[in-house]
Protein backbone atom coordinates (compact mmCIF):
# COMPACT_ATOMS: atom_id res chain seq x y z
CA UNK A 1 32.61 213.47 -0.27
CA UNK A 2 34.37 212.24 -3.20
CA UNK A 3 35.09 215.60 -4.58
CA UNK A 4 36.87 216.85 -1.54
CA UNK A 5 39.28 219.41 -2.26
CA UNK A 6 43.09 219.27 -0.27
CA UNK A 7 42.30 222.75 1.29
CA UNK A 8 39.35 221.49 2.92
CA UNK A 9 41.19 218.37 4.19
CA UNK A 10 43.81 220.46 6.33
CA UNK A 11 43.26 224.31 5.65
CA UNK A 12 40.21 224.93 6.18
CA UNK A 13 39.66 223.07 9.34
CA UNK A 14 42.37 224.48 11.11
CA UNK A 15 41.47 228.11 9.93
CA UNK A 16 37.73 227.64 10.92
CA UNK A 17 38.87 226.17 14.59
CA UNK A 18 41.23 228.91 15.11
CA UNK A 19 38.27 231.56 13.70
CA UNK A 20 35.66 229.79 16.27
CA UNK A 21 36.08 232.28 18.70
CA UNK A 22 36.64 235.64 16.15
CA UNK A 23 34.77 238.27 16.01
CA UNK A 24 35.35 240.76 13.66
CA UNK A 25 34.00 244.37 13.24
CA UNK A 26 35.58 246.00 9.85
CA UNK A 27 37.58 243.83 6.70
CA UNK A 28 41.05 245.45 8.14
CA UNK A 29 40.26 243.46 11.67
CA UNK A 30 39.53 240.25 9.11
CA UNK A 31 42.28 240.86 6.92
CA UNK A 32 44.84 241.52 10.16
CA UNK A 33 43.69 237.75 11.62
CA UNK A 34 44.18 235.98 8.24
CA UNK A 35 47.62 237.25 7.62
CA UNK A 36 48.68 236.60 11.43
CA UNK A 37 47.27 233.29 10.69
CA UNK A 38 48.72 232.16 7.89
CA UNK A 39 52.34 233.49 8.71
CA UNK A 40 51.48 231.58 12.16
CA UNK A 41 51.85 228.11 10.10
CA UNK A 42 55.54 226.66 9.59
CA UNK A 43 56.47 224.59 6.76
CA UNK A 44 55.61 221.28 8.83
CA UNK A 45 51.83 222.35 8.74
CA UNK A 46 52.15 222.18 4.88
CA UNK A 47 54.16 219.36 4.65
CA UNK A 48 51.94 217.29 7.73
CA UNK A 49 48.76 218.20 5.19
CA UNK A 50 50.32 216.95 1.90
CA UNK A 51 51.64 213.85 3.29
CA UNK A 52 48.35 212.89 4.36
CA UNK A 53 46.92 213.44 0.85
CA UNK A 54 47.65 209.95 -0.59
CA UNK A 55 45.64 207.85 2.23
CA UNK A 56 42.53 210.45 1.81
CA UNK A 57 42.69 210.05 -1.92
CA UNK A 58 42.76 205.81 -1.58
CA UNK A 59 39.67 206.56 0.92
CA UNK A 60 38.08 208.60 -1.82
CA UNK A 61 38.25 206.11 -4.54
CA UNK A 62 37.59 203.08 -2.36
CA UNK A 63 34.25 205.44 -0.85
CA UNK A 64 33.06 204.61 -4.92
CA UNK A 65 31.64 207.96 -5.18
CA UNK A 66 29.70 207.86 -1.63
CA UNK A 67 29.74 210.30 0.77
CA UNK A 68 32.21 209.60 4.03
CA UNK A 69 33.22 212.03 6.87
């Protein structure tokens, strides 16, 4: 969708694959997986994301405000 925020782009998918097999019974077991997580991710996972920022937001404007996967 045109309004597609960065975190969704590279984030959010990889936190949602890596939570696709989580199950979770109290917030410390939930906060425990999120911090292992994110200290899990090097600078290249950051720097991989942001670089591909440019070509998504070309795709966005040339999409001319429809929706795209």
């Amino acid at each position: 969708s045109p309004d597609i925020a960065p975190s969704d782009y590279q984030l959010v998918g990889s936190m949602a694959h890596g939570l696709s097999d989580q199950h979770f019974i109290n917030y410390e077991e939930i906060q425990k997986w999120l911090n292992e997580w994110i200290a899990s991710k090097d600078e290249s996972f950051s720097r991989h994301g942001m670089q591909q920022l440019p070509d998504r937001w070309e795709k966005i404007i040339a999409s001319d405000g429809k929706y795209f996967d």
